[in-house]
Protein backbone atom coordinates (compact mmCIF):
# COMPACT_ATOMS: atom_id res chain seq x y z
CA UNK A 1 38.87 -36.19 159.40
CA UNK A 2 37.10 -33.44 157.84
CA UNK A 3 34.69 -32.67 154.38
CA UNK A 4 33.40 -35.81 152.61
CA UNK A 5 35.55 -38.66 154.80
CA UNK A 6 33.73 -38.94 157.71
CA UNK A 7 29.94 -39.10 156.48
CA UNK A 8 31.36 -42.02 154.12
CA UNK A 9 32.91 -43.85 156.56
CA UNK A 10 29.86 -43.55 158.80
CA UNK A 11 27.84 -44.53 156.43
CA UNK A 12 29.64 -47.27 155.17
CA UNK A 13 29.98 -49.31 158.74
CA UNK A 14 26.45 -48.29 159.69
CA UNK A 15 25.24 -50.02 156.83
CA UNK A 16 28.07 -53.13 157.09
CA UNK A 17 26.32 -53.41 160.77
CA UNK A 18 22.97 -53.29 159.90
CA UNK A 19 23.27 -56.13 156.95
CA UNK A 20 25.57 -58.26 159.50
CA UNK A 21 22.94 -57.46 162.50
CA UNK A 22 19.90 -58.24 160.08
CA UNK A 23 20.99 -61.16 157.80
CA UNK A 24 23.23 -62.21 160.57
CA UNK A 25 26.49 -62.94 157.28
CA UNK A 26 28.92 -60.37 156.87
CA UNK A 27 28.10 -58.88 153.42
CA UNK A 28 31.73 -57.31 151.77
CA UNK A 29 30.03 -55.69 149.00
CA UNK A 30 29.40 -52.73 151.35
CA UNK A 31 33.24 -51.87 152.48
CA UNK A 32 33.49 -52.39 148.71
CA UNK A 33 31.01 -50.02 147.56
CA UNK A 34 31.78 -47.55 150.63
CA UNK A 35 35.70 -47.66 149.24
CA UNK A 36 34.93 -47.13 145.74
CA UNK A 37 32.34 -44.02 146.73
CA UNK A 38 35.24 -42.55 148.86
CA UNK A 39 37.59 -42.85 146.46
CA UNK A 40 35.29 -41.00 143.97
CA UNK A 41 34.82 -38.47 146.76
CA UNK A 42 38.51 -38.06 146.73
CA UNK A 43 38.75 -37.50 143.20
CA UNK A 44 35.82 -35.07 142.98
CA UNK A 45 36.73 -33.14 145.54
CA UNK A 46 40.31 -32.16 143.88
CA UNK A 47 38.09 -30.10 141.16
CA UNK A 48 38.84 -26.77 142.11
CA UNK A 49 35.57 -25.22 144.16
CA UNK A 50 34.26 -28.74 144.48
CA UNK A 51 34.96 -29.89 148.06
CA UNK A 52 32.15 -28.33 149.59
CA UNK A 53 29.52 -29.44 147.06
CA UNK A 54 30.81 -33.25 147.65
CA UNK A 55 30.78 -32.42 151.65
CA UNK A 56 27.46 -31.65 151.27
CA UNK A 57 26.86 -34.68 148.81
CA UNK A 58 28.60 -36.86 151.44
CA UNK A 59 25.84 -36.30 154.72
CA UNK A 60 23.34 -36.05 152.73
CA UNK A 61 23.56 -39.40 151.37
CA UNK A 62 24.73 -40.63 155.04
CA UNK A 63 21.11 -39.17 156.01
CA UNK A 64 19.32 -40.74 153.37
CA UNK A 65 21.20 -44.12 154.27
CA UNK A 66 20.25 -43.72 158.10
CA UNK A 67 16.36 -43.26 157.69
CA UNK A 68 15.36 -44.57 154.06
CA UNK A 69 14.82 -48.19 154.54
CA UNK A 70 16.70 -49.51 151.32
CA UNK A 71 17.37 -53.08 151.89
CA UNK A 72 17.25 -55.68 154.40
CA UNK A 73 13.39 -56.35 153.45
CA UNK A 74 12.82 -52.72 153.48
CA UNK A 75 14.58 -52.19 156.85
CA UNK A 76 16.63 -48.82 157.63
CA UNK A 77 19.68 -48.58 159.92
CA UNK A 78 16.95 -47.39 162.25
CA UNK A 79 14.75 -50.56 162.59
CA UNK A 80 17.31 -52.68 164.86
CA UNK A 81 17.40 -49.85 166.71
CA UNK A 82 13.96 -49.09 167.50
CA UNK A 83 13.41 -52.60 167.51
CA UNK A 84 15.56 -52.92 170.68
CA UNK A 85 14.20 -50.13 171.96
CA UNK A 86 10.99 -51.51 172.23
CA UNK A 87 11.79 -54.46 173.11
């Protein structure tokens, strides 16, 4: 896997993990969302000059993703983490 692929698919089963780990259901709306963003990813990135600039895109929204605390009660991917962590 290379360019836009693997950030999404990171980022989409982090975030499947951290909903199932939090809310303790499994939640399909995010291997639904992560396949529709993908397949946008594939279709941008067929604009000539594009790939990189949907790459980049890509791991920065996998960053954003991994530290912003978005849902969950204003959890990020990193709160069960640290969480365990501490103990």
């Amino acid at each position: 896997m290379s360019g836009y692929q693997a950030p999404i698919l990171i980022m989409t089963g982090l975030s499947f993990a951290n909903k199932w780990y939090s809310d303790k259901q499994i939640d399909l709306k995010i291997p639904v969302a992560g396949g529709v963003a993908y397949v946008l990813a594939a279709l941008l990135s067929e604009i000539p000059g594009a790939e990189p600039i949907v790459t980049g895109i890509a791991w920065v929204a996998l960053a954003a993703a991994v530290v912003v605390p978005m849902a969950n009660g204003g959890k990020s991917i990193l709160s069960p983490l640290l969480s365990l962590a501490n103990g």
